[in-house]
PDB file of N, CA and C in Angstrom:
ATOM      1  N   UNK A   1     113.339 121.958 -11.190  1.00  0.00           N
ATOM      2  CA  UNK A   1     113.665 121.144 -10.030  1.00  0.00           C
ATOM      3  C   UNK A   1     114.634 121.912  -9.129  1.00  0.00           C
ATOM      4  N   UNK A   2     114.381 121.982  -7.538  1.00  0.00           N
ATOM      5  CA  UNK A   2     115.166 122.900  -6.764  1.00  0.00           C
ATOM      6  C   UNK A   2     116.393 121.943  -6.449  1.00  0.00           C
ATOM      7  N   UNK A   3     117.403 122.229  -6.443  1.00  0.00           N
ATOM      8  CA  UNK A   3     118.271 121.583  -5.699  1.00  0.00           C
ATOM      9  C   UNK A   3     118.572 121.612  -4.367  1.00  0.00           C
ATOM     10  N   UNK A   4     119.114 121.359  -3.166  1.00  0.00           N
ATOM     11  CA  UNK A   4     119.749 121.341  -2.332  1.00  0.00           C
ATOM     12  C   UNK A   4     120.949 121.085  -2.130  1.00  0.00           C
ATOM     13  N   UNK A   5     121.358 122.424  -1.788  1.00  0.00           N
ATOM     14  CA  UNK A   5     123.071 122.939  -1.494  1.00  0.00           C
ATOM     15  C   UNK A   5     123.252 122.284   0.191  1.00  0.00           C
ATOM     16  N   UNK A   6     124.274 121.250   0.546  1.00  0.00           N
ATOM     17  CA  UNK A   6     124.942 121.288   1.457  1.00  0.00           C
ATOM     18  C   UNK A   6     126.110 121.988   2.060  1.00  0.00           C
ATOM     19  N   UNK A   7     126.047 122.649   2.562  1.00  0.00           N
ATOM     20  CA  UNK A   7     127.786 123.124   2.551  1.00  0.00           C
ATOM     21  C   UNK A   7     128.273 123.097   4.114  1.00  0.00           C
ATOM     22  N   UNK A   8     129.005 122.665   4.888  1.00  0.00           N
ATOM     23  CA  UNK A   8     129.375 121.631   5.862  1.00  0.00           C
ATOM     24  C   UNK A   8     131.105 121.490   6.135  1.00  0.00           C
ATOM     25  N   UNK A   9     131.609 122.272   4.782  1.00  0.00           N
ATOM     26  CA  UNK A   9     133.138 122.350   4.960  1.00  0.00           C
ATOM     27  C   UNK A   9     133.889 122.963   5.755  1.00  0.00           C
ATOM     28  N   UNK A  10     133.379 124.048   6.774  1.00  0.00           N
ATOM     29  CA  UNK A  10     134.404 124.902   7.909  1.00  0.00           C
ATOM     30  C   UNK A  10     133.473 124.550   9.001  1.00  0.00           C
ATOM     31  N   UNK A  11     134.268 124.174   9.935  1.00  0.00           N
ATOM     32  CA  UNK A  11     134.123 124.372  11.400  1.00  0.00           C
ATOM     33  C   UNK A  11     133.832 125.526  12.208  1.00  0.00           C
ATOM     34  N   UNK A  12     133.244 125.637  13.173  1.00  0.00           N
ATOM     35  CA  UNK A  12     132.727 126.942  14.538  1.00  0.00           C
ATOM     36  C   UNK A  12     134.315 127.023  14.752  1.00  0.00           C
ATOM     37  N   UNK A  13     134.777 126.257  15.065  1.00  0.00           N
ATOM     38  CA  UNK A  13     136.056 126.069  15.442  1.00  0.00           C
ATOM     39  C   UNK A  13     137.554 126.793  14.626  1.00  0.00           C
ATOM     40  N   UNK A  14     136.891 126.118  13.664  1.00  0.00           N
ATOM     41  CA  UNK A  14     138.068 126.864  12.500  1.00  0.00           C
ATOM     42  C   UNK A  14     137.967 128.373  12.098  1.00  0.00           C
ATOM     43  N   UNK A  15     136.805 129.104  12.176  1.00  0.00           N
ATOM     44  CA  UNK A  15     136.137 130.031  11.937  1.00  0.00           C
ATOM     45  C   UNK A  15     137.035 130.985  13.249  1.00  0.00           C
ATOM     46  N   UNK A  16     137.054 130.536  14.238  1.00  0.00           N
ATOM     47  CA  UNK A  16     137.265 131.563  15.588  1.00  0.00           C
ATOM     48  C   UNK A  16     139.189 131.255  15.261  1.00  0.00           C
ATOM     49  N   UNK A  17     139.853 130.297  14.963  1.00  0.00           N
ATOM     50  CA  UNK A  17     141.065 129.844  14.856  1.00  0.00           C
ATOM     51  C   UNK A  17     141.193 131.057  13.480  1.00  0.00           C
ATOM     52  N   UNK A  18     141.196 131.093  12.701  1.00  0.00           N
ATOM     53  CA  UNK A  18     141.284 132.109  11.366  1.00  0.00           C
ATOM     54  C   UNK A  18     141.026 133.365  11.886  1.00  0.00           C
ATOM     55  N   UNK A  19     139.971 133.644  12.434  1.00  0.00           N
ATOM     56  CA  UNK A  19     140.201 135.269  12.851  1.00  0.00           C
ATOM     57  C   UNK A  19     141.473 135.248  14.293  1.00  0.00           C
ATOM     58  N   UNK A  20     141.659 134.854  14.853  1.00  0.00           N
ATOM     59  CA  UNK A  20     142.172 134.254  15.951  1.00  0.00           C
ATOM     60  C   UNK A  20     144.237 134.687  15.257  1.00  0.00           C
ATOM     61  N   UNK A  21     144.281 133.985  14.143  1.00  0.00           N
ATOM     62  CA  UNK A  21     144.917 133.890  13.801  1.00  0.00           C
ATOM     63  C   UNK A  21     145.608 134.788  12.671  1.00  0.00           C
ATOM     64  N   UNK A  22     144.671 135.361  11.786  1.00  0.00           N
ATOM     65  CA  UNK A  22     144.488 136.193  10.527  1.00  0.00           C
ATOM     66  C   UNK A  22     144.488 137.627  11.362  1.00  0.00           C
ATOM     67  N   UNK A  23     143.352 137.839  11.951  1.00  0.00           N
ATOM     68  CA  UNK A  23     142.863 139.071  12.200  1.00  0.00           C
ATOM     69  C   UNK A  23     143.635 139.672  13.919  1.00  0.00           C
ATOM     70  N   UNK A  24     143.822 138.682  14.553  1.00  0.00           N
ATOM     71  CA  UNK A  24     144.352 139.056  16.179  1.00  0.00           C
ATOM     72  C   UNK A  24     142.871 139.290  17.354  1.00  0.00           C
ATOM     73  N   UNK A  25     142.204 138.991  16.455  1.00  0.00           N
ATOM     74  CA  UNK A  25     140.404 138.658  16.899  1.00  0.00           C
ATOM     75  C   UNK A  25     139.800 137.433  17.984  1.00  0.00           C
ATOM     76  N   UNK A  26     139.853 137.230  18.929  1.00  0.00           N
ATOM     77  CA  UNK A  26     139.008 136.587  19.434  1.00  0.00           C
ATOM     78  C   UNK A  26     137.645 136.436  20.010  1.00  0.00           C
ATOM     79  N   UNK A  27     137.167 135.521  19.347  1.00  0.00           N
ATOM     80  CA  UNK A  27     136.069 135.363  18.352  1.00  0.00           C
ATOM     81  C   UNK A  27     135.486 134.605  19.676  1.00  0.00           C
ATOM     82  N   UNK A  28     133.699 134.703  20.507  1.00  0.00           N
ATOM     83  CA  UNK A  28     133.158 133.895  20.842  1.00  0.00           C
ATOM     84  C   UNK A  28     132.928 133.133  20.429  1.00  0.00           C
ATOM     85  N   UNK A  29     132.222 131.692  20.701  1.00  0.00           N
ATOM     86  CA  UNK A  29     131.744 130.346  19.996  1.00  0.00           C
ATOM     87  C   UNK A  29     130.294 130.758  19.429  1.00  0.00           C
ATOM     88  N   UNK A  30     129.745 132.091  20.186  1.00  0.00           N
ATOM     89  CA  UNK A  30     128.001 132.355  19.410  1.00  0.00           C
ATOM     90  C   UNK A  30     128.486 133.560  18.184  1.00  0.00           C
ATOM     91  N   UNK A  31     129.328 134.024  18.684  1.00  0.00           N
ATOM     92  CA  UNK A  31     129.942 135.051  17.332  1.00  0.00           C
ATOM     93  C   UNK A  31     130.185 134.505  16.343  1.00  0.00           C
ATOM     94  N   UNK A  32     131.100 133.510  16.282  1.00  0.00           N
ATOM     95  CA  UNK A  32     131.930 132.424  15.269  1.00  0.00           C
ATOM     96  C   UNK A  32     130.501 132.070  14.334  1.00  0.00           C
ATOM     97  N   UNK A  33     129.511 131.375  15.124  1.00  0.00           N
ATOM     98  CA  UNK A  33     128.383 130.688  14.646  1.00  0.00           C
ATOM     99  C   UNK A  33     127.968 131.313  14.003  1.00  0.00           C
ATOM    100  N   UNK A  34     127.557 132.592  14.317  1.00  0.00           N
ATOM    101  CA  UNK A  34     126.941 133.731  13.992  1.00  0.00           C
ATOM    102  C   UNK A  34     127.001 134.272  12.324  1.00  0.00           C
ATOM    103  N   UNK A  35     128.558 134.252  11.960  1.00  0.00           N
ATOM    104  CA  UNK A  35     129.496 134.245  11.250  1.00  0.00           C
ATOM    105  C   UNK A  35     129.632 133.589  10.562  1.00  0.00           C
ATOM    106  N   UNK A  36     129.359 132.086  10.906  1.00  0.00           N
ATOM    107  CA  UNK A  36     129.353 130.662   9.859  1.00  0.00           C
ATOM    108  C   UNK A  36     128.092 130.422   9.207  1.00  0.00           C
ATOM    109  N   UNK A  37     127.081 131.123   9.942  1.00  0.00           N
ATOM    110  CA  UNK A  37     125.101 130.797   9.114  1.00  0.00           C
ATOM    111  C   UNK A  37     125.053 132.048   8.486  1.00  0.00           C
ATOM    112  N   UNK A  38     125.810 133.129   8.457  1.00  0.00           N
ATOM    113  CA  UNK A  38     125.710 134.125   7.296  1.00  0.00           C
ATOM    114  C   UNK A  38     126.435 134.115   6.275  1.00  0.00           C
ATOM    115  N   UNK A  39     128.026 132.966   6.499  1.00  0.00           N
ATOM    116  CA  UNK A  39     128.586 132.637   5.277  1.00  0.00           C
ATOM    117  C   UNK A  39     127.748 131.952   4.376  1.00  0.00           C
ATOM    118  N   UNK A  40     127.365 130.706   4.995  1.00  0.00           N
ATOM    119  CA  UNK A  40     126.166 129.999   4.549  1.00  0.00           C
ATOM    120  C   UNK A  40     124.841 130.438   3.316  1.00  0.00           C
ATOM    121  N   UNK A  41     124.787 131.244   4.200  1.00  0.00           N
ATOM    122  CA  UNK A  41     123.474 131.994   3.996  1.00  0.00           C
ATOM    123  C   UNK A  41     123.795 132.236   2.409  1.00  0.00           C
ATOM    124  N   UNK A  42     125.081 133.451   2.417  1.00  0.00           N
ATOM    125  CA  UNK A  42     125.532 134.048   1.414  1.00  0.00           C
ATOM    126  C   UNK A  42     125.916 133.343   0.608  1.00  0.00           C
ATOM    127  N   UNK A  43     126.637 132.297   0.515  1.00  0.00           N
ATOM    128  CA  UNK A  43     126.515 130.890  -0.182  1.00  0.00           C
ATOM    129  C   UNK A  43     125.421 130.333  -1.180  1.00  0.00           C
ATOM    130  N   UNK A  44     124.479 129.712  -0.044  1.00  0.00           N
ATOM    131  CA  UNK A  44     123.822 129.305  -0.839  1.00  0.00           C
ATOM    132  C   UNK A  44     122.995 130.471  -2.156  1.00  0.00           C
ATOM    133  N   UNK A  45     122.520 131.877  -1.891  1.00  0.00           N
ATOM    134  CA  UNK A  45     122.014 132.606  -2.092  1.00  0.00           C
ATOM    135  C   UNK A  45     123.146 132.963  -4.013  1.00  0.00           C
ATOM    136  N   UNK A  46     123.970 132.985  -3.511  1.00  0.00           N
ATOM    137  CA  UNK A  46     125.066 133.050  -4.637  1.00  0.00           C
ATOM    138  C   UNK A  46     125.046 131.443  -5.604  1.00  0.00           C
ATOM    139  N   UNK A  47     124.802 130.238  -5.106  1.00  0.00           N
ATOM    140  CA  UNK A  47     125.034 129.477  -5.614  1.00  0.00           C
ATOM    141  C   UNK A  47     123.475 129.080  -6.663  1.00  0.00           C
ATOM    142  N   UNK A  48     122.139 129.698  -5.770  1.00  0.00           N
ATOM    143  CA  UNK A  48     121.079 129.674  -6.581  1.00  0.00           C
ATOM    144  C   UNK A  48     120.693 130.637  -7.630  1.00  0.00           C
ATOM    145  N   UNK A  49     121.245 131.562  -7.203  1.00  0.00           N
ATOM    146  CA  UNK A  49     121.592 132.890  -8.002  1.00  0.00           C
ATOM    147  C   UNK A  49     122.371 132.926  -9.570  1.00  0.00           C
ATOM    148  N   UNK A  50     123.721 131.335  -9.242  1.00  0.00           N
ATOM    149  CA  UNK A  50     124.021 131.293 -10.338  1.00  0.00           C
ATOM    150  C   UNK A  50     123.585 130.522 -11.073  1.00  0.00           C
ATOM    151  N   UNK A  51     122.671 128.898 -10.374  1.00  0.00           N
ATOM    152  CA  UNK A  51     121.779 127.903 -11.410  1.00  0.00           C
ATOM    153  C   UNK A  51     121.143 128.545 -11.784  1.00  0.00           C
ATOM    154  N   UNK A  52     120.521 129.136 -11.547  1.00  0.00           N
ATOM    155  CA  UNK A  52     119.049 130.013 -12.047  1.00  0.00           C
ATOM    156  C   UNK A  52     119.243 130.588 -13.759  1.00  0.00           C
ATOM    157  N   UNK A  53     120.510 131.505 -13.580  1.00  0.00           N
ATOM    158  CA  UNK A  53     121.107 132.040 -14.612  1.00  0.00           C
ATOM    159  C   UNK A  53     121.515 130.964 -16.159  1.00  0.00           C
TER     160      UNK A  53
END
């Protein structure tokens, strides 16, 4: 049975505020995004990676 991973916890917003803030980076709103669907990405990919196991 496949599951479905939500993950929904950081903001576009918070994402550009953290580099913004962390890095001295300012971050577009399509960069940020950009940035948040490859965390994602990498996420879920890691999280099926480990049910599987």
């Amino acid at each position: 049975m496949e599951k479905k991973v939500e993950i929904s916890n950081i903001t576009i917003e918070e994402i550009i505020k953290i580099f913004k803030e962390e890095e001295g980076i300012e971050l577009s709103f399509e960069e940020a995004k950009d940035i948040l669907s490859f965390l994602t990405m990498l996420l879920k990919i890691t999280i099926k990676s480990f049910l599987e196991q």
